[in-house]
N, C-alpha and C. Protein backbone atom coordinates (compact mmCIF):
# COMPACT_ATOMS: atom_id res chain seq x y z
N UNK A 1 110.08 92.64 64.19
CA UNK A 1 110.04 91.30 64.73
C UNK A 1 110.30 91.36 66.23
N UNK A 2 109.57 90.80 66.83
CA UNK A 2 109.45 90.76 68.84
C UNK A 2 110.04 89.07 68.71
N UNK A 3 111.17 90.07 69.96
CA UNK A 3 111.83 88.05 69.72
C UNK A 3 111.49 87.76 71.28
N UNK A 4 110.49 88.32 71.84
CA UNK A 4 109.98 87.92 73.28
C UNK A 4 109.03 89.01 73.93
N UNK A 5 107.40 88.20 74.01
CA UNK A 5 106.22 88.60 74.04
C UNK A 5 106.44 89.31 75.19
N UNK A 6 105.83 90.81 75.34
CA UNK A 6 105.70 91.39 77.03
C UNK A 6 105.02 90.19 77.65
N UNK A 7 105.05 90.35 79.19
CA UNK A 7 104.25 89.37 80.13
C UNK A 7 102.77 90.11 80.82
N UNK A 8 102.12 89.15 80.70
CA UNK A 8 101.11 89.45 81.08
C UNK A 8 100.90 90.19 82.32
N UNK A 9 99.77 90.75 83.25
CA UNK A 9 99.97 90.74 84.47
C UNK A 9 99.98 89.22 85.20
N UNK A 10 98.96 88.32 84.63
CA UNK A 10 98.73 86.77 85.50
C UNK A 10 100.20 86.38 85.40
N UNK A 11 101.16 86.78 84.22
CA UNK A 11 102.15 86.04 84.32
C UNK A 11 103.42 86.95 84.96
N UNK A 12 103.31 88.18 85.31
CA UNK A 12 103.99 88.58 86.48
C UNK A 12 103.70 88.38 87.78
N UNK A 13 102.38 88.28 87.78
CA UNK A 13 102.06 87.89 89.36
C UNK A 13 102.89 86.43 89.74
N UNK A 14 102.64 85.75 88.49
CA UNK A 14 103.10 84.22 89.04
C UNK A 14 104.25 84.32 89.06
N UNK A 15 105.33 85.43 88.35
CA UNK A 15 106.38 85.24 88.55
C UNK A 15 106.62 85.73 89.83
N UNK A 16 106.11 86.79 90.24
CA UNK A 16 106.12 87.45 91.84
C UNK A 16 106.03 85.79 92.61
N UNK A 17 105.45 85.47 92.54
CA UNK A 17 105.21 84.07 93.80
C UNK A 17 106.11 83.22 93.83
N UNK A 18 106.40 82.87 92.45
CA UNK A 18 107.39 81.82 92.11
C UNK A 18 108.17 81.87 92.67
N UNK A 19 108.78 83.28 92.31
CA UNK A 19 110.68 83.49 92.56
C UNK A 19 110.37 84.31 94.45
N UNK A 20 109.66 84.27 94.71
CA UNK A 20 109.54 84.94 96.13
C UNK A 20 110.25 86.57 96.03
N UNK A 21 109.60 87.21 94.75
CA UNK A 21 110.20 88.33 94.61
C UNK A 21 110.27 89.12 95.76
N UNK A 22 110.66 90.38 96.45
CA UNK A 22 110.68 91.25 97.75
C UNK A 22 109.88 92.21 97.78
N UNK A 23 108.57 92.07 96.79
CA UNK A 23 107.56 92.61 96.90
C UNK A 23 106.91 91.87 97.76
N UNK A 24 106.82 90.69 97.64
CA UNK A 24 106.32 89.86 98.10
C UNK A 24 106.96 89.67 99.72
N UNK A 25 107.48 88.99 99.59
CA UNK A 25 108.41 88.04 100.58
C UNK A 25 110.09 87.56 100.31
N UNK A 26 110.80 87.70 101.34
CA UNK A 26 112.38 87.45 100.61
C UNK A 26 112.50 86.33 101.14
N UNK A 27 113.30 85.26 100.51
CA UNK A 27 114.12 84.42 101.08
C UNK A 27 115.45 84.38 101.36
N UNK A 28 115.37 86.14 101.30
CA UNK A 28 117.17 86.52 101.20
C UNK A 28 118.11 86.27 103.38
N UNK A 29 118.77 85.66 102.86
CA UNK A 29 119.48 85.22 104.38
C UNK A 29 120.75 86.12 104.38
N UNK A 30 121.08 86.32 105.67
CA UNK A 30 122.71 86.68 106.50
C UNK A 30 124.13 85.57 106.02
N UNK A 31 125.05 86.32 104.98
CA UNK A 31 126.09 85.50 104.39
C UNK A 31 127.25 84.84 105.61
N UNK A 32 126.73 85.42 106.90
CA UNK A 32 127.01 85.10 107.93
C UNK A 32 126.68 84.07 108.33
N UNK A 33 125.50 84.90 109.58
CA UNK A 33 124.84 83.82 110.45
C UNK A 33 124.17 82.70 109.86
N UNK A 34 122.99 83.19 108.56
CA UNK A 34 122.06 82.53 107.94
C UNK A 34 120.91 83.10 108.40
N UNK A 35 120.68 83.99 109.23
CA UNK A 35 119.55 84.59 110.09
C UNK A 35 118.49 85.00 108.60
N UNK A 36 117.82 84.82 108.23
CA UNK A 36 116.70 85.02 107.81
C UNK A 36 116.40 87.01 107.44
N UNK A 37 116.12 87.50 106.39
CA UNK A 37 116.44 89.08 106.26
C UNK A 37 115.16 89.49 105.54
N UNK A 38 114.20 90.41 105.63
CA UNK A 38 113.19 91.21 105.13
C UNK A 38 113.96 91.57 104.35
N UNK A 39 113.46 91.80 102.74
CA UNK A 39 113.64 92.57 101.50
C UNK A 39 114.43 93.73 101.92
N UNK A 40 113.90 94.71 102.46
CA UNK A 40 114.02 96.12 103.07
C UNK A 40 115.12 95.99 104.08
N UNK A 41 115.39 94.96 104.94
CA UNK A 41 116.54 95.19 105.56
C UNK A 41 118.31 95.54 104.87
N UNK A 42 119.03 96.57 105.37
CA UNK A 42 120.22 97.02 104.98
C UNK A 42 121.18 96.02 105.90
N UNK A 43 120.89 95.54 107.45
CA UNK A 43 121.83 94.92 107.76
C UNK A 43 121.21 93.69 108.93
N UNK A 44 121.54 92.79 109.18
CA UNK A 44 120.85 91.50 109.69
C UNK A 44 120.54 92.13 110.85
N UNK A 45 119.03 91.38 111.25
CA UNK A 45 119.00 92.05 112.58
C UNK A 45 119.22 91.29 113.86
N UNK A 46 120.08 90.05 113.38
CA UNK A 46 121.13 89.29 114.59
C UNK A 46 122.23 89.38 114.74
N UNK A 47 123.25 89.69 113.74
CA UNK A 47 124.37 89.89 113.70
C UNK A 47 124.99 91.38 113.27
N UNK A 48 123.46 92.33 112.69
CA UNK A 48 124.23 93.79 112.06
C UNK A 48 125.09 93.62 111.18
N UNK A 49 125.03 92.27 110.26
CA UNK A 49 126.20 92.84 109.20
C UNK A 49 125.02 92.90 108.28
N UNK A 50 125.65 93.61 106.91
CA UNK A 50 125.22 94.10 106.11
C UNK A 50 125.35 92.55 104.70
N UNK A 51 124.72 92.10 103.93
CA UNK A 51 124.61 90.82 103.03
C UNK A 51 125.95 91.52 102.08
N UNK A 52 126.51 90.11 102.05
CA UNK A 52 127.58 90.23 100.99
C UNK A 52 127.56 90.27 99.67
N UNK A 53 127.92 90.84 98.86
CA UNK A 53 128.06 91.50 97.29
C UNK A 53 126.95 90.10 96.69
N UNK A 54 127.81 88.93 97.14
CA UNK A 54 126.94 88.00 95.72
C UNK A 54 125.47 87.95 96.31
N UNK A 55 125.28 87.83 97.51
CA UNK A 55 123.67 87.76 98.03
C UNK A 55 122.93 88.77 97.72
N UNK A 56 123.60 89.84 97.78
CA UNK A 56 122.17 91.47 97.40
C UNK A 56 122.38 91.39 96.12
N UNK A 57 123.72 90.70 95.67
CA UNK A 57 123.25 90.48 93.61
C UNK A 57 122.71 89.59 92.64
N UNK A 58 122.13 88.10 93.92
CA UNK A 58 121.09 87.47 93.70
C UNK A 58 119.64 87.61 93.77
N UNK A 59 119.74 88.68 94.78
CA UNK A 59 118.34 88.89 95.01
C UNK A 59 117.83 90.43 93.69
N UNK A 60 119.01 91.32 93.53
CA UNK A 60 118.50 92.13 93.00
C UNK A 60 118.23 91.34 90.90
N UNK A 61 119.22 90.03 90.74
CA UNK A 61 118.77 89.56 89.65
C UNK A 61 117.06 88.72 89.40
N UNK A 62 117.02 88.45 91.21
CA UNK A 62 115.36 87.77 91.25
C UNK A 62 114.50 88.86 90.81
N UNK A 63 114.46 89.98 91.73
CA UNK A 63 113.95 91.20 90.91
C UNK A 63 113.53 91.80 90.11
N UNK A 64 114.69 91.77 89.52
CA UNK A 64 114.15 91.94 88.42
C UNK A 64 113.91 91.48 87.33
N UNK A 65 114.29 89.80 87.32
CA UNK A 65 113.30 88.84 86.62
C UNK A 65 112.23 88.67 86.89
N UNK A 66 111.56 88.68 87.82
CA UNK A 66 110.02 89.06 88.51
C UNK A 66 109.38 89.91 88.07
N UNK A 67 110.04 90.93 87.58
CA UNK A 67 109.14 92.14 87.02
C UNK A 67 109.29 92.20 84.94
N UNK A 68 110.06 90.99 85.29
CA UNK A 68 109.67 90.60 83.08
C UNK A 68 111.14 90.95 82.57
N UNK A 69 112.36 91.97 83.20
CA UNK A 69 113.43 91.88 82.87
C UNK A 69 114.25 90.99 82.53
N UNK A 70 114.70 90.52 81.51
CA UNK A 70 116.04 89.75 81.06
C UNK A 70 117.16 90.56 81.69
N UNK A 71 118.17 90.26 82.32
CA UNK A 71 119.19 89.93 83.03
C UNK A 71 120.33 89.01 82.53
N UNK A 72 121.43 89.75 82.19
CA UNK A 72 123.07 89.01 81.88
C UNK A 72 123.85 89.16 82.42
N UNK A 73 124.12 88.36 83.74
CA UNK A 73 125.14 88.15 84.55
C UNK A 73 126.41 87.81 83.69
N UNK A 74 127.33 89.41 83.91
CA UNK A 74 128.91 89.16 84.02
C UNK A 74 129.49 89.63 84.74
N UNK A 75 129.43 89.00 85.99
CA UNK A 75 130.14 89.15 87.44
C UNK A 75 131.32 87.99 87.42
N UNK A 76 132.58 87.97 87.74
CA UNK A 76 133.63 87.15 87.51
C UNK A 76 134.03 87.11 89.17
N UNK A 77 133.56 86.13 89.75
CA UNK A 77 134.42 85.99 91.34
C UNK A 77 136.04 85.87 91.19
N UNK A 78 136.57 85.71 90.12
CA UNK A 78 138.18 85.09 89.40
C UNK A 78 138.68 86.21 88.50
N UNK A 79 139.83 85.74 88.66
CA UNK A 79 140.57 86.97 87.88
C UNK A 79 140.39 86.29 86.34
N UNK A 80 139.99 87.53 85.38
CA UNK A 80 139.68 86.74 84.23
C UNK A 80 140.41 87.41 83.08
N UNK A 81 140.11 87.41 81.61
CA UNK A 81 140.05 88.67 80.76
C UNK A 81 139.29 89.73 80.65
N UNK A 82 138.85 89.35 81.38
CA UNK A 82 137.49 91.09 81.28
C UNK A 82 138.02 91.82 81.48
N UNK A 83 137.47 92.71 80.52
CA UNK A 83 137.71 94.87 80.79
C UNK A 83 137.17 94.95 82.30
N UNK A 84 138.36 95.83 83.22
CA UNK A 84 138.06 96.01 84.12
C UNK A 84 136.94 97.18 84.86
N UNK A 85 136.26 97.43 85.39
CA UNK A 85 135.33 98.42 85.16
C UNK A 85 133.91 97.67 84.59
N UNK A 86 134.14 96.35 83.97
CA UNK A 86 132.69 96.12 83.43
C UNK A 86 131.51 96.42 84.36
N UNK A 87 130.32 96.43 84.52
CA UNK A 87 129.34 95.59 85.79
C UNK A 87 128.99 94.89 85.30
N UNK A 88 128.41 94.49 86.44
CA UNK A 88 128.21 92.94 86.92
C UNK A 88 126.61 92.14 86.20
N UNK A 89 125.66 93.52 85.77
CA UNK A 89 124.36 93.49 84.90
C UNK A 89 124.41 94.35 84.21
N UNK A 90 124.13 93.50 83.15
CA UNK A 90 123.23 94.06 81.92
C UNK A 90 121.61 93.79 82.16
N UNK A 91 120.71 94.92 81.83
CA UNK A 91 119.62 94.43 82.33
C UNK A 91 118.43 95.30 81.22
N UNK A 92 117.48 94.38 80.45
CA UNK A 92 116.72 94.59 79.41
C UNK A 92 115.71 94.29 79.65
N UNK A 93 114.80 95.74 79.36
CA UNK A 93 113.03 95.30 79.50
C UNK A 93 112.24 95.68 78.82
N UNK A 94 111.76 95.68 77.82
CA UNK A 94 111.46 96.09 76.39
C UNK A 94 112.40 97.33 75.50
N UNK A 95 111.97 98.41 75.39
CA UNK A 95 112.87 99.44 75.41
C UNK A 95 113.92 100.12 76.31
N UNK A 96 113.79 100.18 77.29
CA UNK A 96 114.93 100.08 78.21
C UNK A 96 116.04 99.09 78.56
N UNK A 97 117.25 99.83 78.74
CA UNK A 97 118.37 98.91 78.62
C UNK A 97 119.42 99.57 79.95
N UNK A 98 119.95 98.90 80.79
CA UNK A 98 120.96 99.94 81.61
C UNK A 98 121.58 98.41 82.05
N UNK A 99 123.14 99.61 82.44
CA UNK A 99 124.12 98.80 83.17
C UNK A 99 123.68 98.61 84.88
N UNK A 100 124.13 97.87 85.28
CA UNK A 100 123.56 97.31 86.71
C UNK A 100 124.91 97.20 87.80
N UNK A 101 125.66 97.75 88.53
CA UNK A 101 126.90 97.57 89.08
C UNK A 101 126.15 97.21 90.68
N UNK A 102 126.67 95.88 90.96
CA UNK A 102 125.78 95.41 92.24
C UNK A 102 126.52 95.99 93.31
N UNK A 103 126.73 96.26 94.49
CA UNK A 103 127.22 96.63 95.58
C UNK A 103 126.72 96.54 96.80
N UNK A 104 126.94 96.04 98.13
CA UNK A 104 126.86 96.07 99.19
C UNK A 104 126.20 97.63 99.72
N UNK A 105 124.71 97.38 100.58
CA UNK A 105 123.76 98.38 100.99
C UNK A 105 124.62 99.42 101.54
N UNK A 106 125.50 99.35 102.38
CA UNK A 106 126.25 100.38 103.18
C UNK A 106 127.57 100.86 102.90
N UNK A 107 128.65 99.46 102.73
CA UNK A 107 130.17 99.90 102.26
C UNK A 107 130.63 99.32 101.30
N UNK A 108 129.62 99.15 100.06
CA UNK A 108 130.06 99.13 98.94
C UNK A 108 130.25 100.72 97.94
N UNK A 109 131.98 100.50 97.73
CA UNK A 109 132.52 100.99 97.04
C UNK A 109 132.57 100.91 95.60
N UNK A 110 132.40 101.60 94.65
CA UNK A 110 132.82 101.22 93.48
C UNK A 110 134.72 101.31 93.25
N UNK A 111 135.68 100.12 92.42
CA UNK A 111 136.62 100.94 92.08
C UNK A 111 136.84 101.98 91.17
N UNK A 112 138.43 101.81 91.19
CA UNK A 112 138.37 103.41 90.11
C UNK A 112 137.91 103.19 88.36
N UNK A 113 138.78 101.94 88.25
CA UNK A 113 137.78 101.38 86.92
C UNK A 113 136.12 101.29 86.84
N UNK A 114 135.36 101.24 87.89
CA UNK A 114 134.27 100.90 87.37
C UNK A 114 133.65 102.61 87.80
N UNK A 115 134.41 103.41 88.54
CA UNK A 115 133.87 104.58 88.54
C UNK A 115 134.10 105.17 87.34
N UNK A 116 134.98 105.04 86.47
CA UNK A 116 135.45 105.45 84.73
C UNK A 116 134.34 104.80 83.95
N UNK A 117 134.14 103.76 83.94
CA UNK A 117 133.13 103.39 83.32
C UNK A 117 131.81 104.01 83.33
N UNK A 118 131.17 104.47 84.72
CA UNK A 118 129.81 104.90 84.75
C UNK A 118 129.98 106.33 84.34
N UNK A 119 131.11 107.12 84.43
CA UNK A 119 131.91 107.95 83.99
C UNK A 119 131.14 108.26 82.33
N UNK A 120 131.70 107.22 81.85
CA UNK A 120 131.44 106.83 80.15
C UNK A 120 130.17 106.47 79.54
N UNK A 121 129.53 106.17 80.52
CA UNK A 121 128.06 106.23 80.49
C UNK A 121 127.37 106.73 80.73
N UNK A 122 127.60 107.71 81.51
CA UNK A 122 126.78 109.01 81.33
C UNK A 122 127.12 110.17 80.64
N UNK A 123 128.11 109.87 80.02
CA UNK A 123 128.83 110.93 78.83
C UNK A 123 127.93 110.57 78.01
N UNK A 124 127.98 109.10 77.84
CA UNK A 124 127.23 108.66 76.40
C UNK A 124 126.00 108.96 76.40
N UNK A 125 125.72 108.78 77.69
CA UNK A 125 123.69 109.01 77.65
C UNK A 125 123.21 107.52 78.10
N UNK A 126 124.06 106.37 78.74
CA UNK A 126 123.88 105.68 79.06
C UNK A 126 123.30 105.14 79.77
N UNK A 127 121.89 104.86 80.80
CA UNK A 127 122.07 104.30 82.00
C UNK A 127 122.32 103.60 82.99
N UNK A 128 123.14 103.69 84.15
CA UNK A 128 124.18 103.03 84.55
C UNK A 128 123.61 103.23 86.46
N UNK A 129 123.59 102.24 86.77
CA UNK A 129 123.59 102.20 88.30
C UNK A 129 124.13 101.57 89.27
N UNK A 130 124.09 101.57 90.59
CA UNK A 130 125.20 101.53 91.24
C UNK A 130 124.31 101.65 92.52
N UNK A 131 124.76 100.29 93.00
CA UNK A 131 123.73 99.50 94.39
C UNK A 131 123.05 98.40 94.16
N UNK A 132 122.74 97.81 95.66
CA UNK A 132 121.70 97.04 95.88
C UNK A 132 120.55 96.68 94.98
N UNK A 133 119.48 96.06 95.86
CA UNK A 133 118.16 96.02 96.20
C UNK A 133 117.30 97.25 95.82
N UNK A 134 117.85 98.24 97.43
CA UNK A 134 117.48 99.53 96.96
C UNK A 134 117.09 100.40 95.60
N UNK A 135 118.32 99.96 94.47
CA UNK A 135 118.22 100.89 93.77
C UNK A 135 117.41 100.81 92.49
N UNK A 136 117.79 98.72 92.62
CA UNK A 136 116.71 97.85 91.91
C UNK A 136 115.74 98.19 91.59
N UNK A 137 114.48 98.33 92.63
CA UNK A 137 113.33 98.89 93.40
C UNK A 137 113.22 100.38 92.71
N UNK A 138 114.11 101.28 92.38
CA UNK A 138 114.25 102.56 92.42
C UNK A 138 114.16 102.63 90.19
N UNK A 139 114.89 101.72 90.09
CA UNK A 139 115.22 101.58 88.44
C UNK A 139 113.73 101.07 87.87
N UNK A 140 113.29 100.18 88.28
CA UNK A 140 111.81 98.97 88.11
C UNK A 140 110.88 100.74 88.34
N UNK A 141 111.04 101.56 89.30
CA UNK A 141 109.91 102.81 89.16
C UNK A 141 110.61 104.02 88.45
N UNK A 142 111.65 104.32 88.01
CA UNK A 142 111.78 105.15 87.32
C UNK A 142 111.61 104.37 85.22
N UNK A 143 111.63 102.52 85.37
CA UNK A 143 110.95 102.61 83.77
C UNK A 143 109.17 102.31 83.86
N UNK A 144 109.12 102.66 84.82
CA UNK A 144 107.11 102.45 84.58
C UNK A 144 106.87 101.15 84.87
N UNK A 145 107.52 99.94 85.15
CA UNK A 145 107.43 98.57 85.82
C UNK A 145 106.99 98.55 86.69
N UNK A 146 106.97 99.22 87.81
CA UNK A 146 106.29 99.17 88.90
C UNK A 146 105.52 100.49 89.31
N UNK A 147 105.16 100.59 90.91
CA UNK A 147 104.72 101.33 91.74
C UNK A 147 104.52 100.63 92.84
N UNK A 148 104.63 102.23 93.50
CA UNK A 148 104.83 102.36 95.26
C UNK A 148 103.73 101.64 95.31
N UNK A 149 103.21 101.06 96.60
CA UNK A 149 102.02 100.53 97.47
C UNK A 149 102.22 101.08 98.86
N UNK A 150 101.28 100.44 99.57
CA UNK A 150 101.50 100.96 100.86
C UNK A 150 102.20 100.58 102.10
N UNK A 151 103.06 100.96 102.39
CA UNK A 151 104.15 100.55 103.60
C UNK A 151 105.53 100.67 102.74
N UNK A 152 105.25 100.99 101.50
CA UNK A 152 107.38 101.56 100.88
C UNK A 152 107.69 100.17 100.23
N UNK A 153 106.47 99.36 100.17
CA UNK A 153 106.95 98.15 98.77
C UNK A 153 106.58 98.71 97.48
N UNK A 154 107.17 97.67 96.73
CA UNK A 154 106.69 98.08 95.12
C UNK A 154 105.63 96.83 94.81
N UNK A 155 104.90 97.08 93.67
CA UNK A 155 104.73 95.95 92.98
C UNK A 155 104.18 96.37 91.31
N UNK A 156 104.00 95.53 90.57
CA UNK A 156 103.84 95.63 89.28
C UNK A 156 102.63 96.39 88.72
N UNK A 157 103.46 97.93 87.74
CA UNK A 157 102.18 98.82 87.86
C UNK A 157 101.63 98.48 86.93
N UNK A 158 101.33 97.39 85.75
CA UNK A 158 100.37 97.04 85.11
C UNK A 158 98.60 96.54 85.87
N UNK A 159 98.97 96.27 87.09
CA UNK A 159 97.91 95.73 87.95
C UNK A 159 97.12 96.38 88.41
């Protein structure tokens, strides 16, 4: 039993447009200034800072809903009950399944809990990642979702 049809290509493309995926075009901004940021940029190019945790973990959830992934945000800005160490995505695309730990392009750190965790997931055989945008981009071509194009974007390798 399929409890959710693959997507077409017409209906990834439209999702590409819709959501202004970073194949496309970003609407990703500076948590700063507001300065306006290319997909590919690591740090604003008015102010040099680098986008803060929740902004590169909005854009990397557009992402990869754009490319047909279901996505379960449990990121807690608050101190909660959660096991510490969780990340922040769970992220499912037909047969593939991996943990998603969002982080800042340059000086994001993992802690020591969530370094135990990825720890435990690759004991298990798990896959587990750790970054940005970047690595987004990097996960979408290592499950066959995408491919390179020309100039170092991706886009959807059913097309």
């Amino acid at each position: 039993m399929t409890l959710y049809a693959r997507p077409t290509d017409a209906e990834l493309l439209a999702r590409l447009n819709a959501h202004s995926a970073p194949a496309q075009t970003s609407d990703r901004k500076c948590g700063f200034c507001k300065t306006p940021m290319a997909a590919t940029d690591v740090t604003c190019p008015k102010c040099f800072r680098e986008p803060l945790e929740k902004s590169e973990q909005s854009e990397v959830m557009k992402l990869y809903r754009a490319y047909g992934c279901h996505v379960y945000n449990l990121s807690q800005a608050r101190a909660t009950k959660q096991t510490p160490g969780l990340p922040d995505l769970w992220v499912t695309r037909g047969e593939h399944a991996w943990w998603h730990e969002t982080k800042r392009p340059v000086s994001g750190k993992p802690s020591p809990a969530q370094e135990v965790f990825a720890q435990e997931c690759l004991a298990a055989g798990i896959v587990h990642v750790l970054g940005g945008l970047s690595v987004a981009r990097l996960r979408l071509l290592a499950i066959g979702a995408a491919r390179w194009i020309e100039g170092g974007d991706i886009e959807p390798a059913r097309i």
